[in-house]
C-alpha atoms as a PDB file:
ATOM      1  CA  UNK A   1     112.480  83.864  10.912  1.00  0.00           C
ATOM      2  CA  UNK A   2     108.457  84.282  10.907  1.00  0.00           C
ATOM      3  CA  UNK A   3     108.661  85.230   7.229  1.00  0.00           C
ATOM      4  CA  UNK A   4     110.494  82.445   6.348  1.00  0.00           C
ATOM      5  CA  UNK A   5     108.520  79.992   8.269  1.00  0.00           C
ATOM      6  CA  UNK A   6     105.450  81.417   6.283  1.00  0.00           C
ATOM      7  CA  UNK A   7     106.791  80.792   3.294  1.00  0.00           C
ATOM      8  CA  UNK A   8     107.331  77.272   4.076  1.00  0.00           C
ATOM      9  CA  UNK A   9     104.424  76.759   5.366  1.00  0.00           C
ATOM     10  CA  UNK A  10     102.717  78.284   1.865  1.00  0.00           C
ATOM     11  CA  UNK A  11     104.727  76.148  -0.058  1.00  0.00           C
ATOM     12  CA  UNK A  12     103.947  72.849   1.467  1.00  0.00           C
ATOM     13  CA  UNK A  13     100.339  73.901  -0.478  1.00  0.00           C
ATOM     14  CA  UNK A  14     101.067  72.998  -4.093  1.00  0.00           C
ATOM     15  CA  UNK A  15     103.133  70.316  -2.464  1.00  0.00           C
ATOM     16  CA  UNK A  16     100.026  68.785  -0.869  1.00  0.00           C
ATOM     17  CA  UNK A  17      97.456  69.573  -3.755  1.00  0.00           C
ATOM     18  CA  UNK A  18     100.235  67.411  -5.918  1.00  0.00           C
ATOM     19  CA  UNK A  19     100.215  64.584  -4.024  1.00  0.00           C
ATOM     20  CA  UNK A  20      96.178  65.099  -3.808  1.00  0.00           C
ATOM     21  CA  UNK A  21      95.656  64.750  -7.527  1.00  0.00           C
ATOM     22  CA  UNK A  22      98.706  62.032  -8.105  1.00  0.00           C
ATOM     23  CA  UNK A  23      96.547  59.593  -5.364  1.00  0.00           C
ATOM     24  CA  UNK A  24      93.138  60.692  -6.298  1.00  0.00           C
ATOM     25  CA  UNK A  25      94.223  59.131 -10.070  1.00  0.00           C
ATOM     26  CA  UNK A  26      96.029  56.039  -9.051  1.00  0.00           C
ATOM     27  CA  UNK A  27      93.233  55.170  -6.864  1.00  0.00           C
ATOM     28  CA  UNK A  28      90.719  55.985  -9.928  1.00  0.00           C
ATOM     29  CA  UNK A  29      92.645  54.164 -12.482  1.00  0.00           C
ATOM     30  CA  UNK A  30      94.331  51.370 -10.938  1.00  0.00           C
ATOM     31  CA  UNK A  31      91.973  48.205 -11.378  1.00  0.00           C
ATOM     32  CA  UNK A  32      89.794  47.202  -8.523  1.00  0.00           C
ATOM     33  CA  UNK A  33      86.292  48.379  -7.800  1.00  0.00           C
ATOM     34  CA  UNK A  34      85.331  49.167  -4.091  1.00  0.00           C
ATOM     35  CA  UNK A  35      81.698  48.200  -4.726  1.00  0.00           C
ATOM     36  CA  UNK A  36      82.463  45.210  -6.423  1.00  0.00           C
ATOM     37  CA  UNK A  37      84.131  44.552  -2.764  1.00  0.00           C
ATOM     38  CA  UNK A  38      81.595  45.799  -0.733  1.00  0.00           C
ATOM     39  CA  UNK A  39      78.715  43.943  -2.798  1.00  0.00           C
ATOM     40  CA  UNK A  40      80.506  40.764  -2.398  1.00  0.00           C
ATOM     41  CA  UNK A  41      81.386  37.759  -4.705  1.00  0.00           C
ATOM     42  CA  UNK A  42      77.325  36.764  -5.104  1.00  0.00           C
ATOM     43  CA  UNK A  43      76.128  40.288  -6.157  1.00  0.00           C
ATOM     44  CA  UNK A  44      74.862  40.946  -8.971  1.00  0.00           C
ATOM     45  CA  UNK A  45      75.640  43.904 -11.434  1.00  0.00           C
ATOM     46  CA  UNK A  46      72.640  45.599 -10.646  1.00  0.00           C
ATOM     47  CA  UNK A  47      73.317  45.321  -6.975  1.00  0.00           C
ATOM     48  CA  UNK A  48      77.006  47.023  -7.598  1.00  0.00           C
ATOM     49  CA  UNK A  49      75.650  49.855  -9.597  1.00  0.00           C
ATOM     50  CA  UNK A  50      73.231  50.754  -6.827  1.00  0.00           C
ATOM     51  CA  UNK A  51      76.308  50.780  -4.519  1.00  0.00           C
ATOM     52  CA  UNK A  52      78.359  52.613  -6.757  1.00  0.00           C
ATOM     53  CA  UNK A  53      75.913  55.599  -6.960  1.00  0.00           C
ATOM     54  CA  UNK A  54      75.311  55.530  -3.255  1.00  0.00           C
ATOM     55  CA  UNK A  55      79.196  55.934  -3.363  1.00  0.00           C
ATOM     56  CA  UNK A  56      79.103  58.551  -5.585  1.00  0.00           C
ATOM     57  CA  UNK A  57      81.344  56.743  -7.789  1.00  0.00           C
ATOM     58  CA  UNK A  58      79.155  56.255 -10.533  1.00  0.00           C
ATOM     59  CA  UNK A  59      80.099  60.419 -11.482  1.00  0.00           C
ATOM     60  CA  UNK A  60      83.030  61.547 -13.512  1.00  0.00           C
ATOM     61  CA  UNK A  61      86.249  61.605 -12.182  1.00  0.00           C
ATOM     62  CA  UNK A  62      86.731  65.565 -12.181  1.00  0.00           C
ATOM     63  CA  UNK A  63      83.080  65.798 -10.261  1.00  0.00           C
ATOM     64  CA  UNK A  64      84.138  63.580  -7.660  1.00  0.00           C
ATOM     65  CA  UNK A  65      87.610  65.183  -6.859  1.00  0.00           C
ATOM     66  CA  UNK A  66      86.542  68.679  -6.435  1.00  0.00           C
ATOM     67  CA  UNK A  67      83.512  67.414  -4.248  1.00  0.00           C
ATOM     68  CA  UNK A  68      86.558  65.732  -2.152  1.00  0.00           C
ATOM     69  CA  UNK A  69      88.657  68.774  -2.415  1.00  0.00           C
ATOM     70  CA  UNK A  70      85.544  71.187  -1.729  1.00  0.00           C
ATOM     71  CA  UNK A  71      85.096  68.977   1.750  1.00  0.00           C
ATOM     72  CA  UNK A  72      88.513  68.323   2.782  1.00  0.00           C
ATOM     73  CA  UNK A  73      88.629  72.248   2.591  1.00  0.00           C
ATOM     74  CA  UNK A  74      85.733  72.264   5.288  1.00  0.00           C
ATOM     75  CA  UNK A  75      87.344  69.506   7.082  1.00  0.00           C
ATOM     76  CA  UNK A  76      85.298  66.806   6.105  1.00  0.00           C
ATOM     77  CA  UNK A  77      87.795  63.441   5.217  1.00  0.00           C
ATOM     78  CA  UNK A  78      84.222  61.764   4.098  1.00  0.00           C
ATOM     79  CA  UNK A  79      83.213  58.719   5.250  1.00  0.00           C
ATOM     80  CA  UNK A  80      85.363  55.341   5.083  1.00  0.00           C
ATOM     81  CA  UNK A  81      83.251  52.745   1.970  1.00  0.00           C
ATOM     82  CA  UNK A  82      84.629  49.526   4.775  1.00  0.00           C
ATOM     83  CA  UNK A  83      84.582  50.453   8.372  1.00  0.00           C
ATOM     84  CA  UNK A  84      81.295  52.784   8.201  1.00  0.00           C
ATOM     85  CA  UNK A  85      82.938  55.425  10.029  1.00  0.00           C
ATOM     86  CA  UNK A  86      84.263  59.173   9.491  1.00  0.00           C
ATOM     87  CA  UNK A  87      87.451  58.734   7.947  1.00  0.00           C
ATOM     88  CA  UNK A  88      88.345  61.163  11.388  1.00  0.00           C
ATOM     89  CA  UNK A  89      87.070  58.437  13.662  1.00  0.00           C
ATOM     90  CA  UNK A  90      89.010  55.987  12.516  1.00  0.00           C
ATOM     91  CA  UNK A  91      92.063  58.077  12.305  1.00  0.00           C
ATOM     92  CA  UNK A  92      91.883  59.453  16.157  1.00  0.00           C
ATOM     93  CA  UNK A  93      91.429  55.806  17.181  1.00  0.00           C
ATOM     94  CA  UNK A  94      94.164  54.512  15.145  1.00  0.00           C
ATOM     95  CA  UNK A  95      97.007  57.477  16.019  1.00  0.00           C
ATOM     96  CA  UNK A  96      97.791  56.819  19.711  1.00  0.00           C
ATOM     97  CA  UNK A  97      99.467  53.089  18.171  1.00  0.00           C
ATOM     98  CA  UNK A  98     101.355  54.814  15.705  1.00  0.00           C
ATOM     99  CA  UNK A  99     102.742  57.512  17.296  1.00  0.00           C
ATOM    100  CA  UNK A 100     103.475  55.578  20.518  1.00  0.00           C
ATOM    101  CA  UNK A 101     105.799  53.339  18.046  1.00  0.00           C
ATOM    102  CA  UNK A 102     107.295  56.098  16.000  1.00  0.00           C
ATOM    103  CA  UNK A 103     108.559  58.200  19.303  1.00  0.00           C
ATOM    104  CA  UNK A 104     109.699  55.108  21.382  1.00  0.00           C
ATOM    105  CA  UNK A 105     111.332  54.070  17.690  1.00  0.00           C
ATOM    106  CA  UNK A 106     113.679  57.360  17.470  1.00  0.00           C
ATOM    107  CA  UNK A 107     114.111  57.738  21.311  1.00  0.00           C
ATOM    108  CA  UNK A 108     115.731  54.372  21.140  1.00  0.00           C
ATOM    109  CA  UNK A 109     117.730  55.118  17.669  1.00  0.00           C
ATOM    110  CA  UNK A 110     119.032  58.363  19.211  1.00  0.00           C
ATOM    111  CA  UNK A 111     120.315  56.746  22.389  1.00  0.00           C
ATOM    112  CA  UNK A 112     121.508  53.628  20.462  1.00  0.00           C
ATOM    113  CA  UNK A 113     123.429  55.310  17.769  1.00  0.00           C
ATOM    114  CA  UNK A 114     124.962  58.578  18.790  1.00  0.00           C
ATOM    115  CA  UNK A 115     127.417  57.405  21.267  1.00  0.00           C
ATOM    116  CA  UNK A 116     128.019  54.023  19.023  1.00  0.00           C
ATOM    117  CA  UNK A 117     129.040  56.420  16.244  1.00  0.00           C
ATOM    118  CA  UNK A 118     131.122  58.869  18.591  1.00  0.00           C
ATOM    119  CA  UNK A 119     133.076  55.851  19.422  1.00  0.00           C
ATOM    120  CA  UNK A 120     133.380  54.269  16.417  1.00  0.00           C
ATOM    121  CA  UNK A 121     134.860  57.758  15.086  1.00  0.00           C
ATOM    122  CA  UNK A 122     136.888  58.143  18.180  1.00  0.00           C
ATOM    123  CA  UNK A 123     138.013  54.192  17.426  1.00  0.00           C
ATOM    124  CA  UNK A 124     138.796  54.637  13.817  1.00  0.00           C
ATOM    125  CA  UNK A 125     140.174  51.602  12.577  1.00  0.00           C
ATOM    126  CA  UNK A 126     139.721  49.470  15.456  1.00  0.00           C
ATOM    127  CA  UNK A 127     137.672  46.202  16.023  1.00  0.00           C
ATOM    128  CA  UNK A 128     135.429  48.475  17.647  1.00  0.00           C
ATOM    129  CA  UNK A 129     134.947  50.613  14.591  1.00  0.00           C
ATOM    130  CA  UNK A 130     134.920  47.593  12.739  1.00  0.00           C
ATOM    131  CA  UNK A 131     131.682  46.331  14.869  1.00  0.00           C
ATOM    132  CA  UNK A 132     129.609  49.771  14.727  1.00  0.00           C
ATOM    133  CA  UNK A 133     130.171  49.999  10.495  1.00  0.00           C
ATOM    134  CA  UNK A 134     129.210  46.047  10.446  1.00  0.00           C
ATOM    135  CA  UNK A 135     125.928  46.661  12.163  1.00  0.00           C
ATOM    136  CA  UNK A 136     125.059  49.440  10.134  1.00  0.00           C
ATOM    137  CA  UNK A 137     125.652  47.353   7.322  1.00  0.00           C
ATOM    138  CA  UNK A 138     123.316  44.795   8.262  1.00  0.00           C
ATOM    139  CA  UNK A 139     120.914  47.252   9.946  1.00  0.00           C
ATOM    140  CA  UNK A 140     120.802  48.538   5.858  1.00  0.00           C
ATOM    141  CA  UNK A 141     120.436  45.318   4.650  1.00  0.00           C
ATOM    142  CA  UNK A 142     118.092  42.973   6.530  1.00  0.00           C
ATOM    143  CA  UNK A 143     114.274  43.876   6.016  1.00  0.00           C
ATOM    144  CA  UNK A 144     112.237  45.431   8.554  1.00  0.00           C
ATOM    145  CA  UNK A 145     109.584  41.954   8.759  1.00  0.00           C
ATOM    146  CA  UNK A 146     112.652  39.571   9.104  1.00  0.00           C
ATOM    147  CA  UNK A 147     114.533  41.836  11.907  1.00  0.00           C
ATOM    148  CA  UNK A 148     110.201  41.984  13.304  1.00  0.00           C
ATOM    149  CA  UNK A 149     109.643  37.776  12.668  1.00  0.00           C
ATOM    150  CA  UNK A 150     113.142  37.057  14.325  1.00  0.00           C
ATOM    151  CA  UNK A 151     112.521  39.286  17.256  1.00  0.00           C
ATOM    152  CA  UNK A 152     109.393  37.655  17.986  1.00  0.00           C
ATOM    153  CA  UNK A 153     110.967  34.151  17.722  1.00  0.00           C
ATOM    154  CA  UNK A 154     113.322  34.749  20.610  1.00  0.00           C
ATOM    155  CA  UNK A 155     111.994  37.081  22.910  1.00  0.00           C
ATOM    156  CA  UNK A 156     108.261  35.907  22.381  1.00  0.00           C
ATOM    157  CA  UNK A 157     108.054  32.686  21.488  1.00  0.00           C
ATOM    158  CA  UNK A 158     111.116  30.823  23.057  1.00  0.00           C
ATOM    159  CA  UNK A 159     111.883  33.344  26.412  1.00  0.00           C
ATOM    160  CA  UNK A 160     108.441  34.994  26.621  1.00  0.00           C
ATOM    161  CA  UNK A 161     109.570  38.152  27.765  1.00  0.00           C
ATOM    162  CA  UNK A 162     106.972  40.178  25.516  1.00  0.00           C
ATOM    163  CA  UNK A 163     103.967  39.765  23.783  1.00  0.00           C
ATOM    164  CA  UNK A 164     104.064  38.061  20.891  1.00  0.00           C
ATOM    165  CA  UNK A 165     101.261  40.162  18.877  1.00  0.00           C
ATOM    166  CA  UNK A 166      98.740  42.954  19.657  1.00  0.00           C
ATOM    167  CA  UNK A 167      99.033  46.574  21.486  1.00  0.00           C
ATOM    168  CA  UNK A 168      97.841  47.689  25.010  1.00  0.00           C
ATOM    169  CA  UNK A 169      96.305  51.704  24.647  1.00  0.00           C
ATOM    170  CA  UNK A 170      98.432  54.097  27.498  1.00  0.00           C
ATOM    171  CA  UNK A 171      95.356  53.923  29.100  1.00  0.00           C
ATOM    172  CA  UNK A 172      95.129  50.619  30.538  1.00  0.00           C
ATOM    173  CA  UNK A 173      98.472  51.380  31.880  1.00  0.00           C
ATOM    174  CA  UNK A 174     102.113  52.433  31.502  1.00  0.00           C
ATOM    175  CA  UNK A 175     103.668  49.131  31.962  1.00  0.00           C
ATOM    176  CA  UNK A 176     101.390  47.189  29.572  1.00  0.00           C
ATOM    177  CA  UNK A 177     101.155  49.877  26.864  1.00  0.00           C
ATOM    178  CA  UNK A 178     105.107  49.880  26.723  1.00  0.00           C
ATOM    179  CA  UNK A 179     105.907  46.413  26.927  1.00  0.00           C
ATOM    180  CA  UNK A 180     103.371  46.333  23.935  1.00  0.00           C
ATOM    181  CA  UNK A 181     106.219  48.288  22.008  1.00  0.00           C
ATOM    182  CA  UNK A 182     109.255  47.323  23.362  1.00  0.00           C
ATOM    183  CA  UNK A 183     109.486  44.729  20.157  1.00  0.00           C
ATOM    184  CA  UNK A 184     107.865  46.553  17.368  1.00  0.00           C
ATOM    185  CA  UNK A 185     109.975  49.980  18.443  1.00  0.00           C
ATOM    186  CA  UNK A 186     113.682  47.462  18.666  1.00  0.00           C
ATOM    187  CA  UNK A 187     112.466  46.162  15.000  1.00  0.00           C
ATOM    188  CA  UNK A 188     112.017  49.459  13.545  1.00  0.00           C
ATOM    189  CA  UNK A 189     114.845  51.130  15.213  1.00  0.00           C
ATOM    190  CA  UNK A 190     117.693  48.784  13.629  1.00  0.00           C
ATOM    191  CA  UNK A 191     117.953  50.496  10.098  1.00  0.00           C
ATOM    192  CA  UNK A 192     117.432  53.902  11.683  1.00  0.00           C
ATOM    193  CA  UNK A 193     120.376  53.376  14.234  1.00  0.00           C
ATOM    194  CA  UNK A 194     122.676  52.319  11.986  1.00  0.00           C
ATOM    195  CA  UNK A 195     122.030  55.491   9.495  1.00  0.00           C
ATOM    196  CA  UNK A 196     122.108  57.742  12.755  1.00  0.00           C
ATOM    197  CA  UNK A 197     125.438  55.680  13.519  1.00  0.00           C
ATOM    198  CA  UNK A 198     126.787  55.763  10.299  1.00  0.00           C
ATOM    199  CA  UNK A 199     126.104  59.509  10.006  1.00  0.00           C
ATOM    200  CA  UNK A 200     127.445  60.242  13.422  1.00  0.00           C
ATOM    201  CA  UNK A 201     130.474  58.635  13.012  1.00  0.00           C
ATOM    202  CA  UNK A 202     131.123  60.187   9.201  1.00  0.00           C
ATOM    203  CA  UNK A 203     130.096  63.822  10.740  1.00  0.00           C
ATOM    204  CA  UNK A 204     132.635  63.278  14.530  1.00  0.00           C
ATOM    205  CA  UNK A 205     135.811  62.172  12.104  1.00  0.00           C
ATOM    206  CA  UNK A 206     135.560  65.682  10.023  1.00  0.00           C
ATOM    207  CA  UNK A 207     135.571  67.684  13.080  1.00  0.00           C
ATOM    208  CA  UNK A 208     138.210  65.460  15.125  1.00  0.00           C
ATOM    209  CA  UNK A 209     141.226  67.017  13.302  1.00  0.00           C
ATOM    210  CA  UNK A 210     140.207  71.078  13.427  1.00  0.00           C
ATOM    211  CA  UNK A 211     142.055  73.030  15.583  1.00  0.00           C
ATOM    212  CA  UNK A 212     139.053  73.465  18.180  1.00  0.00           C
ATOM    213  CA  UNK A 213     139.522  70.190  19.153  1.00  0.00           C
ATOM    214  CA  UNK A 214     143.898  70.312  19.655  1.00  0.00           C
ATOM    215  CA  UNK A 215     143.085  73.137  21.626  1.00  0.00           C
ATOM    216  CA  UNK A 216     140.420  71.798  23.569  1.00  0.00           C
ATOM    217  CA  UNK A 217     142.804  68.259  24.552  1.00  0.00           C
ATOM    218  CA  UNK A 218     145.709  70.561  25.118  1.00  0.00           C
ATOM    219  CA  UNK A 219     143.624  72.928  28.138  1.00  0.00           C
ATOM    220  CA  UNK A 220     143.709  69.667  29.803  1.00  0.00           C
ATOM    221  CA  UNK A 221     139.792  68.557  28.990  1.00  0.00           C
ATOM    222  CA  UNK A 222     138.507  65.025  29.124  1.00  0.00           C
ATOM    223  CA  UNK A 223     138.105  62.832  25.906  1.00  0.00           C
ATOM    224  CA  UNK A 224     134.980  62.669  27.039  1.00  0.00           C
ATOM    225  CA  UNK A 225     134.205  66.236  27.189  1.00  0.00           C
ATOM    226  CA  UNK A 226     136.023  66.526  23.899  1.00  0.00           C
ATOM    227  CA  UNK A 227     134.113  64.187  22.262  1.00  0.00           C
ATOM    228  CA  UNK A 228     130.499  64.623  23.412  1.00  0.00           C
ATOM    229  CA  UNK A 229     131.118  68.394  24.117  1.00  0.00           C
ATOM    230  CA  UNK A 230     133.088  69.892  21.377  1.00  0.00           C
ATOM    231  CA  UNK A 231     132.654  67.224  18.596  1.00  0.00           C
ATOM    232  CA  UNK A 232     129.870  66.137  18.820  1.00  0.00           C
ATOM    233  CA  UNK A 233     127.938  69.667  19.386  1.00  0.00           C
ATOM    234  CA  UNK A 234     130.084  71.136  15.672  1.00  0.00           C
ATOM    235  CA  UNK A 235     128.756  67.733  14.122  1.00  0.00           C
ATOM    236  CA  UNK A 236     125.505  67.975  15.168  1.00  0.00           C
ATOM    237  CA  UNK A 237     123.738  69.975  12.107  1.00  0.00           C
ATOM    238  CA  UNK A 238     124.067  67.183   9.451  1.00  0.00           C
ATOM    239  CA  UNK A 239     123.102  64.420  12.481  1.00  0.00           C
ATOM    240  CA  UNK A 240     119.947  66.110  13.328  1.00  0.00           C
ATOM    241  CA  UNK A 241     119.453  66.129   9.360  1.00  0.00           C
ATOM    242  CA  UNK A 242     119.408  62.670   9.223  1.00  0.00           C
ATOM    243  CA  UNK A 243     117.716  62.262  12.229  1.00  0.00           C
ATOM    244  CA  UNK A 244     115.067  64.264  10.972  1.00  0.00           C
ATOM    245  CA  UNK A 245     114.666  62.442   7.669  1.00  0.00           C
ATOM    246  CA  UNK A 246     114.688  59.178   9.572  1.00  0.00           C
ATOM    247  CA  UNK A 247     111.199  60.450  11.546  1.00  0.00           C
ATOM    248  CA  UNK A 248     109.993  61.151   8.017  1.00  0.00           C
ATOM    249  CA  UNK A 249     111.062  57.777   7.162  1.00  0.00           C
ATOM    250  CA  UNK A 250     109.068  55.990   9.865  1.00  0.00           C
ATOM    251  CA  UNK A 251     106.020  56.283   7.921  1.00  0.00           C
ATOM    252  CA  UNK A 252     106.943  53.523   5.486  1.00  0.00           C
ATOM    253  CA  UNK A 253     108.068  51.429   8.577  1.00  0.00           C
ATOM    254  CA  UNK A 254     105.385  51.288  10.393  1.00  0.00           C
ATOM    255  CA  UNK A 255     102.995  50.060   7.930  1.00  0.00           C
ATOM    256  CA  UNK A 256     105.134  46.836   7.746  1.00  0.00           C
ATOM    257  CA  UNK A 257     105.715  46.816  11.615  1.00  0.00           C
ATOM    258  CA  UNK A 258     101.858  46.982  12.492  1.00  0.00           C
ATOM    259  CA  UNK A 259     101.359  44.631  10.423  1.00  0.00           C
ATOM    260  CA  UNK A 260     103.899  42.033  11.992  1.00  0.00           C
ATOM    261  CA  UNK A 261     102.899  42.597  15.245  1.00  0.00           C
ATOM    262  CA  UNK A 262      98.962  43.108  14.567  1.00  0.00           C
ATOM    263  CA  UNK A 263      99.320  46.457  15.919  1.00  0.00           C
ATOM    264  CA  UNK A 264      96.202  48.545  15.242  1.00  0.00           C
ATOM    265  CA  UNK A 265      97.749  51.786  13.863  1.00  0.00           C
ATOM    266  CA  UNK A 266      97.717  53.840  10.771  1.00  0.00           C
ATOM    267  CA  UNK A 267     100.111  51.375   8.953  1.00  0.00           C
ATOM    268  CA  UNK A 268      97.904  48.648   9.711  1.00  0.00           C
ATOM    269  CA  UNK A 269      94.932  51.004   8.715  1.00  0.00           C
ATOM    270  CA  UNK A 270      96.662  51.935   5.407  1.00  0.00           C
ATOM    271  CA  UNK A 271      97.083  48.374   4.593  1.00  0.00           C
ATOM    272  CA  UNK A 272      93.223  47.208   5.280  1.00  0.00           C
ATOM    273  CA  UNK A 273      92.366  50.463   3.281  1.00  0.00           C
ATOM    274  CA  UNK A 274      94.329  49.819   0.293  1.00  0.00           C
ATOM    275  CA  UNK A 275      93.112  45.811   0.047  1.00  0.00           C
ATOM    276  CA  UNK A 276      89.086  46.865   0.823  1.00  0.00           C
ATOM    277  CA  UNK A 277      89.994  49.529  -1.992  1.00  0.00           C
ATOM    278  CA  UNK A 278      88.804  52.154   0.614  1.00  0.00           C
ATOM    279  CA  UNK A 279      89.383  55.537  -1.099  1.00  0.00           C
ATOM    280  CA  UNK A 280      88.564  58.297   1.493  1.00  0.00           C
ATOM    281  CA  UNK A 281      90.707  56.183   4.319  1.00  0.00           C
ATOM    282  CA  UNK A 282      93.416  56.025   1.800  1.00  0.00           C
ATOM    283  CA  UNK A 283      93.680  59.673   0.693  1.00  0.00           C
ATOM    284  CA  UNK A 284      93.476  61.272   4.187  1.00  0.00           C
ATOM    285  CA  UNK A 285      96.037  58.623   5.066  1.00  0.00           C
ATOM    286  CA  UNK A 286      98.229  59.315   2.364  1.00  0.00           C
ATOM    287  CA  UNK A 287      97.834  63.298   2.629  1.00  0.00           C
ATOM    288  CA  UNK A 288      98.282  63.342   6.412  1.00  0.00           C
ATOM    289  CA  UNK A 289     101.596  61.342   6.177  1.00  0.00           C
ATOM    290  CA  UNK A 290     102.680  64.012   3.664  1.00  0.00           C
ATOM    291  CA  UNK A 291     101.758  67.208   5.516  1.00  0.00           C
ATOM    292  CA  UNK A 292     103.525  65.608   8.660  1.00  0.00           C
ATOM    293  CA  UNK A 293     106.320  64.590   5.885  1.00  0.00           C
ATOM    294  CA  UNK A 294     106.754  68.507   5.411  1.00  0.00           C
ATOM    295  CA  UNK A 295     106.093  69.764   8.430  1.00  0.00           C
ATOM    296  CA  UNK A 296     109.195  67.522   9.709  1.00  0.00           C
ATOM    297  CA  UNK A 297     111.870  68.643   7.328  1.00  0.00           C
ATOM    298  CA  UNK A 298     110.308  71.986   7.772  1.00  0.00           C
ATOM    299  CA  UNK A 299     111.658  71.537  11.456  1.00  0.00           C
ATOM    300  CA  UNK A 300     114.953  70.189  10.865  1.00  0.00           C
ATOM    301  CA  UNK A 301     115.506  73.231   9.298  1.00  0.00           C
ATOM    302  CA  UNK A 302     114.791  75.404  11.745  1.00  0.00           C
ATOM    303  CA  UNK A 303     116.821  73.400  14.008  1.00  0.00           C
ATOM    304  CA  UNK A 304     119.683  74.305  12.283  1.00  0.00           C
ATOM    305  CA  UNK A 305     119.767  77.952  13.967  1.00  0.00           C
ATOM    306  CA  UNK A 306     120.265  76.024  17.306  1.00  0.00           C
ATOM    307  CA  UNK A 307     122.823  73.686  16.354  1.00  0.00           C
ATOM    308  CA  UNK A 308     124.440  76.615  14.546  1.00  0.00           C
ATOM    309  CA  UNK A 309     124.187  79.862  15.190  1.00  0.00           C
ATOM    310  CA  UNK A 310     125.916  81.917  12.442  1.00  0.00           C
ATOM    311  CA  UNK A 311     122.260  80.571   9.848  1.00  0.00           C
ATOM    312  CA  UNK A 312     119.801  82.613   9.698  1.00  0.00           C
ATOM    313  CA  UNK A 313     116.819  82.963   7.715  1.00  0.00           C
END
């Protein structure tokens, strides 16, 4: 088990230094000149140069990516061109918004959509199933920012239940910080319960009919038991697959969430980054998604060994 979580753990390097290079470029090549931005529309060309060199943009391309790689190594992200701030500062301040979303997000997903798709397998074929496969067609369908817009219509705007915009930090207090997520977590959790769902129910219906489960009805146990306890545990390893890949998914998500709701995460960071043409915000951002990206699946495999017990590594 410890070798083989070291050798994960190597590999995610050439993984990483991949996606290093492949943003580094982009953000090099793709038209758009971050002291053009930070000069302004009235500077002049001399003004931009000066910038530029402060920046250290004015070397060659190779020069300036193994500078960045040479401090990343020594745990220096730089210094963001926009916010003047270490790209670290603004990441610290800007995780506790992201993560509070991203955990209330699957929490809700997990309760939602596990016992919708254990009855909609137990249901096969019924109005009920009929419902559960419905909603996971729509929760694949509709886009995160409509579900986010039409959330905040009724609950916001016409009943005033929640906030309409913004995000209360944990530390001005429990009730405030999570009725500051109640609506962004709902409008990111829709397409994730109804692939948790979908899953669920696809993964209950293959175990329904093995002889486990005859055997386990005939002793006399519940349906509930049967279902929850015996089904549900044997069709757990591809669930907590999907589950998994759904965290990894979130990343994506909340960058169109925070933006909705004006929710001052890393999504919302990401997207002020990318438009001031920011490039030390943007790489960290980027790379950090992508090591936490790894470090997920990297954990979904190990979970097999508990859902499982005849894998080993």
């Amino acid at each position: 088990m410890v070798s083989y979580i070291l050798r994960r753990l190597a590999s995610t390097i050439p993984v990483l230094l991949t996606v290093a290079v492949m943003v580094f470029l982009m953000l090099r090549l793709t038209p758009g000149d971050p002291a053009a931005v930070i000069a302004g529309d009235n500077a002049t060309a001399q003004q931009i140069d000066e910038i530029r060199t402060k920046l250290g943009l004015n070397q060659p391309i190779v020069s300036q990516f193994f500078i960045w790689i040479a401090n990343m190594l020594r745990g220096d992200l730089g210094e963001s061109f926009f916010f003047r701030k270490t790209v670290w500062e603004l990441i610290a301040d800007r995780v506790e918004p992201t993560l509070s979303i991203a955990a209330l997000t699957i929490i809700i997903a997990v309760i939602i959509a596990i016992p919708l798709g254990v009855v909609a397998a137990y249901k096969q074929g019924t109005w009920i199933d009929r419902i559960v496969m419905g909603f996971s067609v729509i929760g694949f369908s509709v886009p995160v920012f409509v579900i986010g817009y039409l959330l905040v219509y009724i609950f916001a705007i016409k009943l005033s239940w929640f906030p309409v915009q913004g995000y209360q930090r944990l530390a001005n207090g429990v009730w405030p910080w999570f009725m500051s997520l109640v609506l962004p977590a709902f409008t990111l959790s829709v397409i994730y319960i109804a692939l948790i769902a979908r899953m669920t129910r696809t993964s209950v219906l293959e175990v329904l009919s093995e002889d486990y489960i005859r055997t386990a009805r005939a002793k006399g146990q519940t349906e509930l038991r049967v279902l929850f306890h015996h089904a549900l545990k044997n069709a757990a390893v591809p669930i907590a697959t999907v589950v998994g890949i759904g965290i990894a998914l979130l990343i994506g998500g909340v960058v169109v969430t925070e933006s909705v709701y004006s929710i001052p995460g890393l999504g919302r960071l990401t997207v002020d980054a990318v438009l001031a043409r920011d490039f030390p915000v943007i790489q960290a951002i980027i790379l950090l998604f992508s090591l936490v990206y790894v470090l997920i699946n990297l954990l979904v495999d190990l979970s097999y060994t508990i859902f499982d017990p005849r894998i080993r590594y």
